[in-house]
C-alpha atoms as a PDB file:
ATOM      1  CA  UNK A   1      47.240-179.480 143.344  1.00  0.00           C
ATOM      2  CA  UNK A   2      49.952-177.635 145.398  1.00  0.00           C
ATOM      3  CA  UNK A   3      52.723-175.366 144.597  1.00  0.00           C
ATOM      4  CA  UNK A   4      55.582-174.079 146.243  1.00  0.00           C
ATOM      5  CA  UNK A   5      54.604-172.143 149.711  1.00  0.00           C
ATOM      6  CA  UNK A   6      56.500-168.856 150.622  1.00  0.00           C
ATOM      7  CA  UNK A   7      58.909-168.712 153.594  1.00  0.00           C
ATOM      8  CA  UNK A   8      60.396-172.313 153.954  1.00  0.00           C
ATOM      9  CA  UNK A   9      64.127-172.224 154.115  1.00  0.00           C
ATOM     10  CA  UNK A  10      65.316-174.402 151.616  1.00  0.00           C
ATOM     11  CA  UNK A  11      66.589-174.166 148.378  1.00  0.00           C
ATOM     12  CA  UNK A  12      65.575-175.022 145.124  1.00  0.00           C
ATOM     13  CA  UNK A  13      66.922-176.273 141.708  1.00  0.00           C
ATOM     14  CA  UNK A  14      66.949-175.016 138.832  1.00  0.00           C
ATOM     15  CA  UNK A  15      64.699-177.457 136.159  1.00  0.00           C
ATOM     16  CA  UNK A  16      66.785-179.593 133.746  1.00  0.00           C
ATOM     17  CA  UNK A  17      64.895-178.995 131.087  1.00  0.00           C
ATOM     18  CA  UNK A  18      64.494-175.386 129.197  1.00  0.00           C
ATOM     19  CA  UNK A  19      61.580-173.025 129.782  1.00  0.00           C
ATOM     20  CA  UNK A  20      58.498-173.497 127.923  1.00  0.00           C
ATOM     21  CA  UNK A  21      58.377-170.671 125.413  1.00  0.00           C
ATOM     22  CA  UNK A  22      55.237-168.390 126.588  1.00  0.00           C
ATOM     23  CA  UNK A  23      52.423-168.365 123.666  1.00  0.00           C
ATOM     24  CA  UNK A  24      51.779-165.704 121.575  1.00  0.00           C
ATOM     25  CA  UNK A  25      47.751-165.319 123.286  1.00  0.00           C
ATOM     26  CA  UNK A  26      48.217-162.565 126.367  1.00  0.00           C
ATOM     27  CA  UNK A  27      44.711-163.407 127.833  1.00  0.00           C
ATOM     28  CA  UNK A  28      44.983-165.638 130.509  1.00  0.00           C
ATOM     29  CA  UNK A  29      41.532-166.057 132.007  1.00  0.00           C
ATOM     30  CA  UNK A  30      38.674-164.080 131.736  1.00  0.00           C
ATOM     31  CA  UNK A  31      36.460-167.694 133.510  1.00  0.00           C
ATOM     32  CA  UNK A  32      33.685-167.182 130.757  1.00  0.00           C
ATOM     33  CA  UNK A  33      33.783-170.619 130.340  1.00  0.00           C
ATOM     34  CA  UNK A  34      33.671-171.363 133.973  1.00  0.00           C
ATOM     35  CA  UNK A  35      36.289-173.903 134.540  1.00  0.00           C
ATOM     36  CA  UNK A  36      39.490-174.253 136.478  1.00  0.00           C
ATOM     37  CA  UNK A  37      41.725-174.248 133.218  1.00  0.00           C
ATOM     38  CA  UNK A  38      43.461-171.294 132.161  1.00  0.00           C
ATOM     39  CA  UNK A  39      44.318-170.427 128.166  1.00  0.00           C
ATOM     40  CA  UNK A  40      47.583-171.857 128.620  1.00  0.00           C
ATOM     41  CA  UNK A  41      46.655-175.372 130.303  1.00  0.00           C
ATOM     42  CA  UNK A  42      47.235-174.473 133.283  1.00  0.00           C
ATOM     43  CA  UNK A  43      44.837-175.365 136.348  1.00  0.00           C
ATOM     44  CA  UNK A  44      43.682-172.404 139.136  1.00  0.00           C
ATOM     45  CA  UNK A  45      43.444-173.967 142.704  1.00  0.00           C
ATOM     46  CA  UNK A  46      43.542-172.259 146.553  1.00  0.00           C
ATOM     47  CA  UNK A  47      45.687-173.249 149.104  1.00  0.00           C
ATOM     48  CA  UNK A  48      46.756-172.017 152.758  1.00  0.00           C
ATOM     49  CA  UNK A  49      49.471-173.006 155.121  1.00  0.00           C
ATOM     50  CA  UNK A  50      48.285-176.305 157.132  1.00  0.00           C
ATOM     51  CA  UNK A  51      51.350-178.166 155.674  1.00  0.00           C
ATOM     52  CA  UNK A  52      53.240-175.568 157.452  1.00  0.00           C
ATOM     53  CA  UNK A  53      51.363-176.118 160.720  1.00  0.00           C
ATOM     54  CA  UNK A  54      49.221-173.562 160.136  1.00  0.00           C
ATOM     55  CA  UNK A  55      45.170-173.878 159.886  1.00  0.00           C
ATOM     56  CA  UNK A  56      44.118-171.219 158.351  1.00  0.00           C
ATOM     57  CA  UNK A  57      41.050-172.283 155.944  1.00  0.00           C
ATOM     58  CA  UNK A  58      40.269-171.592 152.422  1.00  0.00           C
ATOM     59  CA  UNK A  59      37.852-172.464 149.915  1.00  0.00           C
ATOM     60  CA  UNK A  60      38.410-174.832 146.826  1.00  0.00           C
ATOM     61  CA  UNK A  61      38.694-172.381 144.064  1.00  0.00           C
ATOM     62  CA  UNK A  62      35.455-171.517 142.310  1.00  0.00           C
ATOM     63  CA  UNK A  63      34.219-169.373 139.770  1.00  0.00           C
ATOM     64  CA  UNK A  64      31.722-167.355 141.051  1.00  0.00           C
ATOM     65  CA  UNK A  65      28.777-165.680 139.127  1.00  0.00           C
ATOM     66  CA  UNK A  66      29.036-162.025 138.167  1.00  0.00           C
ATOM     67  CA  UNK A  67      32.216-160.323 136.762  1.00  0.00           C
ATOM     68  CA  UNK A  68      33.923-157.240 136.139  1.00  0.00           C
ATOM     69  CA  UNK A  69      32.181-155.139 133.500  1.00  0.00           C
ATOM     70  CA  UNK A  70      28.995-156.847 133.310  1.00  0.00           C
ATOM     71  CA  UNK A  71      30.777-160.056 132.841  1.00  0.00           C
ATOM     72  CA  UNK A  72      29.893-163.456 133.585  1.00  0.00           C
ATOM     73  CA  UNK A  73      31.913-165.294 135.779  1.00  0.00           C
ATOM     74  CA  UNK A  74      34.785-165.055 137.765  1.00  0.00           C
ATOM     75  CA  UNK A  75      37.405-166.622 139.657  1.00  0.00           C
ATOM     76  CA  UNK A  76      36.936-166.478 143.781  1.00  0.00           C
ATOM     77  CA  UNK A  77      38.383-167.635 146.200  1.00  0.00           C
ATOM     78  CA  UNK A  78      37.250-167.044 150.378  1.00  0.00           C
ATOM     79  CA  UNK A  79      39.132-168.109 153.680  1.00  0.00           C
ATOM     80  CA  UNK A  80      39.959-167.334 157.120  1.00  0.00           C
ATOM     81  CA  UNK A  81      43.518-166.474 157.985  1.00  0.00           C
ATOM     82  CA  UNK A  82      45.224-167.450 161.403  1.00  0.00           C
ATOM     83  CA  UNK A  83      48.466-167.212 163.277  1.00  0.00           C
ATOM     84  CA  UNK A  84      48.614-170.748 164.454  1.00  0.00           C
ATOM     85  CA  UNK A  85      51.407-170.497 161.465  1.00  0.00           C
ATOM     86  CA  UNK A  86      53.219-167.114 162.201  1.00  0.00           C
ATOM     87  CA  UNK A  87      53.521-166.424 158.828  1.00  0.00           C
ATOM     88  CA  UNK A  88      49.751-167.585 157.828  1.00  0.00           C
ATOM     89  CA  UNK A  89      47.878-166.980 154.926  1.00  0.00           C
ATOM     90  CA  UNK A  90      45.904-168.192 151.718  1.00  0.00           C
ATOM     91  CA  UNK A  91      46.702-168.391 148.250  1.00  0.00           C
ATOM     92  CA  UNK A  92      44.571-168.060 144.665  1.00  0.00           C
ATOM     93  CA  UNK A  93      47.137-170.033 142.153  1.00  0.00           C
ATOM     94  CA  UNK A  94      47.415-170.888 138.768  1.00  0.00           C
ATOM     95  CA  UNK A  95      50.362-172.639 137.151  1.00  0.00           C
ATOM     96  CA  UNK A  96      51.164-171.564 133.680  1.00  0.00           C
ATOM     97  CA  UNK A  97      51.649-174.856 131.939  1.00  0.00           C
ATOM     98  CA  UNK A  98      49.805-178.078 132.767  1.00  0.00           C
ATOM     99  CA  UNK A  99      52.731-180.153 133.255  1.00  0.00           C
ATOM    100  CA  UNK A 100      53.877-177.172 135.475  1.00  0.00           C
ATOM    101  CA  UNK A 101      56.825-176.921 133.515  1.00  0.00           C
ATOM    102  CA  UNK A 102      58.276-173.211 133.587  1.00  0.00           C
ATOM    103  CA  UNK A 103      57.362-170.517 131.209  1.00  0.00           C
ATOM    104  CA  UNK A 104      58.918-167.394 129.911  1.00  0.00           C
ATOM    105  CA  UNK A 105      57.309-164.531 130.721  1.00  0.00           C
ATOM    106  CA  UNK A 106      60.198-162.004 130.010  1.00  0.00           C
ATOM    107  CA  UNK A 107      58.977-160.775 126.828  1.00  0.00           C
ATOM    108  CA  UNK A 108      55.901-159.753 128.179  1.00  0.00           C
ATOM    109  CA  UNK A 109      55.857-156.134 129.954  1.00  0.00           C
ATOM    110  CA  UNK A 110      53.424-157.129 132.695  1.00  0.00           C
ATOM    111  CA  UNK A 111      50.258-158.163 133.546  1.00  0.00           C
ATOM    112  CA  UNK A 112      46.638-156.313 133.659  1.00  0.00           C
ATOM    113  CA  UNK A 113      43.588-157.872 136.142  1.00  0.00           C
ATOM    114  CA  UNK A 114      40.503-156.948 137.260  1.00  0.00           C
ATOM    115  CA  UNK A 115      39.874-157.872 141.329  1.00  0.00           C
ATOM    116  CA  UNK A 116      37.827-156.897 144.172  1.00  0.00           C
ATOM    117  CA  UNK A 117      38.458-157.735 147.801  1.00  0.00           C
ATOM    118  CA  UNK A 118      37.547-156.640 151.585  1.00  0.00           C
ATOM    119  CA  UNK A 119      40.043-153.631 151.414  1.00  0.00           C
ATOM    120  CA  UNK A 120      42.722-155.740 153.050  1.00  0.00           C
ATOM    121  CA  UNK A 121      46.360-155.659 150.745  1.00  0.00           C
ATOM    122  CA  UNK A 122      46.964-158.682 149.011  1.00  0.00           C
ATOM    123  CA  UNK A 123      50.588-159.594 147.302  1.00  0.00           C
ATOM    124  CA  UNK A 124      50.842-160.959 143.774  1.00  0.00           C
ATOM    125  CA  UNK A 125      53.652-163.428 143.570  1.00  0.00           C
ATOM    126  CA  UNK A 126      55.402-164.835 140.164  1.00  0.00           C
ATOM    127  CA  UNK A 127      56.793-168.077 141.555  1.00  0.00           C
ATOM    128  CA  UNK A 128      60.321-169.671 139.805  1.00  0.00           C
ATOM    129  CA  UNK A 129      62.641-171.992 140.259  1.00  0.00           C
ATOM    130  CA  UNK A 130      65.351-169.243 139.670  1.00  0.00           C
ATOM    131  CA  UNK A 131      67.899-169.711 143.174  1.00  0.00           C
ATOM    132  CA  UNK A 132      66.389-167.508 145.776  1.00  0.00           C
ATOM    133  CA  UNK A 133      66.416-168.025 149.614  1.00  0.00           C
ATOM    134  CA  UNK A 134      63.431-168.353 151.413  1.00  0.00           C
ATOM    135  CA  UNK A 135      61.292-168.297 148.746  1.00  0.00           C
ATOM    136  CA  UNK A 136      61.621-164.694 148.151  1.00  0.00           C
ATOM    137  CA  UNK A 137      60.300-164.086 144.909  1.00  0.00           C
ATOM    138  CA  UNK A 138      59.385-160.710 142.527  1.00  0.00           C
ATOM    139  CA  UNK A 139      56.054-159.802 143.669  1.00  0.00           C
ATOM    140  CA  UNK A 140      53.428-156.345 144.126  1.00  0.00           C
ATOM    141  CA  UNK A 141      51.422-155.433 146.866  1.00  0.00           C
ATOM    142  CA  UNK A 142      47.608-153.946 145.905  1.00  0.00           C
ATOM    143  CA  UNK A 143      44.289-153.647 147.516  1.00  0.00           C
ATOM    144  CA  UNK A 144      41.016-154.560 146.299  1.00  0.00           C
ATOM    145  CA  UNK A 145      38.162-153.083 147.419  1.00  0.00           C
ATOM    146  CA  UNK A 146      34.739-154.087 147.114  1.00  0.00           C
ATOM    147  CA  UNK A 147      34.172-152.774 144.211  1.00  0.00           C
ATOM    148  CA  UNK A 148      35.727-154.329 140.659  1.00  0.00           C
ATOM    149  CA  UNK A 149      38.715-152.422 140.064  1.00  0.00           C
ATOM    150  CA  UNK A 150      41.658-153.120 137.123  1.00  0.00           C
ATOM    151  CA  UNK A 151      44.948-153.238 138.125  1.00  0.00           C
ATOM    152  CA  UNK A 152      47.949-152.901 135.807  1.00  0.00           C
ATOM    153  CA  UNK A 153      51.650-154.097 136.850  1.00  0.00           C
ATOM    154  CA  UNK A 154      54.500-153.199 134.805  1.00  0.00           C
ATOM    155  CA  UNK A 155      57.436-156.256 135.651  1.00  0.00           C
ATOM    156  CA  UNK A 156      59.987-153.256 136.252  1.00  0.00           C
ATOM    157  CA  UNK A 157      57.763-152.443 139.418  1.00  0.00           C
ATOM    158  CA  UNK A 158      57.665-156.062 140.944  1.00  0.00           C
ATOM    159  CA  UNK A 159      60.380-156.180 143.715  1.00  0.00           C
ATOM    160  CA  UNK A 160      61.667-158.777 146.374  1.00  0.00           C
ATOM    161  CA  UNK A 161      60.937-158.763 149.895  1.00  0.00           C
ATOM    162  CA  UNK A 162      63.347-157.049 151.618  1.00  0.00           C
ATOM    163  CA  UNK A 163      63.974-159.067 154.273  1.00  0.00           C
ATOM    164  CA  UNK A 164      67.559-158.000 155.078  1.00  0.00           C
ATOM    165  CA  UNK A 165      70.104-160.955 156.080  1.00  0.00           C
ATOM    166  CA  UNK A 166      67.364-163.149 153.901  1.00  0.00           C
ATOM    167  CA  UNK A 167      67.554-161.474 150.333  1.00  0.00           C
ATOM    168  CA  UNK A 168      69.165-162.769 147.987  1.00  0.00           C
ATOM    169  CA  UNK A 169      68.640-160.602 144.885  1.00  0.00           C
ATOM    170  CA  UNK A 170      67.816-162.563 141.832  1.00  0.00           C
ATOM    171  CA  UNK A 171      68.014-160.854 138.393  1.00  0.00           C
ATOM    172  CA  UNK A 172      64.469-159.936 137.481  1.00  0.00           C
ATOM    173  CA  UNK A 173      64.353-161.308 133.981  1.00  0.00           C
ATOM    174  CA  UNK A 174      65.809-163.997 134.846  1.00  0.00           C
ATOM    175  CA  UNK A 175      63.197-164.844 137.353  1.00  0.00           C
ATOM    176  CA  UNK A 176      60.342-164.099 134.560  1.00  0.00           C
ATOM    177  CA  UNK A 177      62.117-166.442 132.107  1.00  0.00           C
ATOM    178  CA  UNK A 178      61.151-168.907 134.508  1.00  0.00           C
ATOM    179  CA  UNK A 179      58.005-168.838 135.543  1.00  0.00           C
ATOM    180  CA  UNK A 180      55.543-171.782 137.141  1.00  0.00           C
ATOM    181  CA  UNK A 181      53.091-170.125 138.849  1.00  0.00           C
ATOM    182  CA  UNK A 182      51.440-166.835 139.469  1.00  0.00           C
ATOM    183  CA  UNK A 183      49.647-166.839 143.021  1.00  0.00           C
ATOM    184  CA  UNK A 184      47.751-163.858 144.575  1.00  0.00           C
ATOM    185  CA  UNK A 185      48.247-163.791 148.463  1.00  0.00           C
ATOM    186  CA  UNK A 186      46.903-162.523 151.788  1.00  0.00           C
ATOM    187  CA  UNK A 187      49.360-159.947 152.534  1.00  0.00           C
ATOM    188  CA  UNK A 188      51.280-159.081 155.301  1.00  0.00           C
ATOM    189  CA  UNK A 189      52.008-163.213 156.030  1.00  0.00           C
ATOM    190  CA  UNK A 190      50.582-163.494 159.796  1.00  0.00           C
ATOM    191  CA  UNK A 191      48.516-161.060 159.888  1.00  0.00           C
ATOM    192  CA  UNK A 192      44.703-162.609 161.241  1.00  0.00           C
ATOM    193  CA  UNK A 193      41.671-162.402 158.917  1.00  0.00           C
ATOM    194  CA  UNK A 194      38.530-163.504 160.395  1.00  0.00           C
ATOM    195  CA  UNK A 195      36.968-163.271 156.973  1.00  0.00           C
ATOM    196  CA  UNK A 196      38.604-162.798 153.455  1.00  0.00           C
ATOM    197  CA  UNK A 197      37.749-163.184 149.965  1.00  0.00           C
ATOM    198  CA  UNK A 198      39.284-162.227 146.820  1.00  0.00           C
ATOM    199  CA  UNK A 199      37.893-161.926 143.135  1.00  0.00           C
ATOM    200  CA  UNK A 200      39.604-161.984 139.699  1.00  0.00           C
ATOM    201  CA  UNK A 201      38.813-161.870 136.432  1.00  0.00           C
ATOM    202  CA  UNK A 202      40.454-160.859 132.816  1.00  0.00           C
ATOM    203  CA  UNK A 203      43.628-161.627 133.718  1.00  0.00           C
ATOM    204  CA  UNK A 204      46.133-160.503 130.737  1.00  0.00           C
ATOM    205  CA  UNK A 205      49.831-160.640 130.203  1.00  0.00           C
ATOM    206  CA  UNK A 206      50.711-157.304 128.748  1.00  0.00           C
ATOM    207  CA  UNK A 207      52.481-157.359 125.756  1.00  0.00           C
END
């Protein structure tokens, strides 16, 4: 499966059909019952930038044994990031309904996950098909280390790229009422990684 990549100059349309309305369960995935399905339907996956031209490398998307607080299982994902791409990187997904359809996510307050990483910053992304240019959607920068840590984002402190001439601001809640996938990125796009990896697990929408 493969969503939407970042920074392709196009632009996109708006679905015809309404949002699906976003269920009243706020965990997402805590991989206890280790498969790629997420409480909503949707399906977790990887993906990097070789239909860009790129070839950066990543893993299929696995859960891994082992996760935060004494937990079982995990979802991991592990790659190599190049600049064949200038803008390279790789991606942990999941979409939020299985037919992909959007979902609304604005009456949710944020979302609370549990990662750990090689130190190196990593962007969380809420894709939509609200009109942006570029692909420039509300996202946070964090960094997980090697140890499990839990990270809690508020929606009022997700922000676009500011990417001057290229932003286009798009109301916030209207981007969240929209919502097909959340991915978790290598972060800043381009920047070489001979080795990454990146672990989640108990990934909540915050009510």
């Amino acid at each position: 499966e493969m969503c939407i990549r970042d920074r392709v100059a196009t632009t996109e349309t708006p679905p015809a059909s309404p949002p699906t309305d976003a269920p009243e369960g706020k965990l997402l995935d805590d991989f206890e019952d280790k498969n790629a399905v997420n409480a909503l339907g949707g399906g977790w996956f990887t993906y990097a930038d070789k239909e860009l031209g790129g070839d950066s490398q990543v893993s299929p998307f696995e859960v891994a044994d082992g996760g935060a607080n004494g937990s079982g299982a995990a979802g991991k994902m592990t790659g190599k990031v190049t600049t064949t791409y200038p803008y390279g990187f790789i991606s942990l997904a999941t979409s939020l309904e299985e037919s992909g359809q959007p979902v609304d996510l604005s009456s949710y307050k944020g979302i609370s996950f549990w990662a750990k990483g090689d130190g190196k910053p990593i962007r969380l992304v809420f894709q939509s098909p609200a009109a942006v240019k570029d692909f420039n959607y509300y996202g946070y920068v964090f960094t997980p280390t090697a140890e499990w840590q839990r990270f809690d984002v508020p929606f009022d402190q997700l922000t676009q790229e500011d990417w001057k001439e290229k932003l286009v601001p798009v109301p916030q809640a209207e981007a969240l009422a929209q919502v097909t996938y959340i991915v978790w990125s290598t972060f800043p796009p381009g920047e070489a990684r001979e080795a990454t990896q990146l672990e989640l697990d108990d990934v909540q929408l915050m009510p």
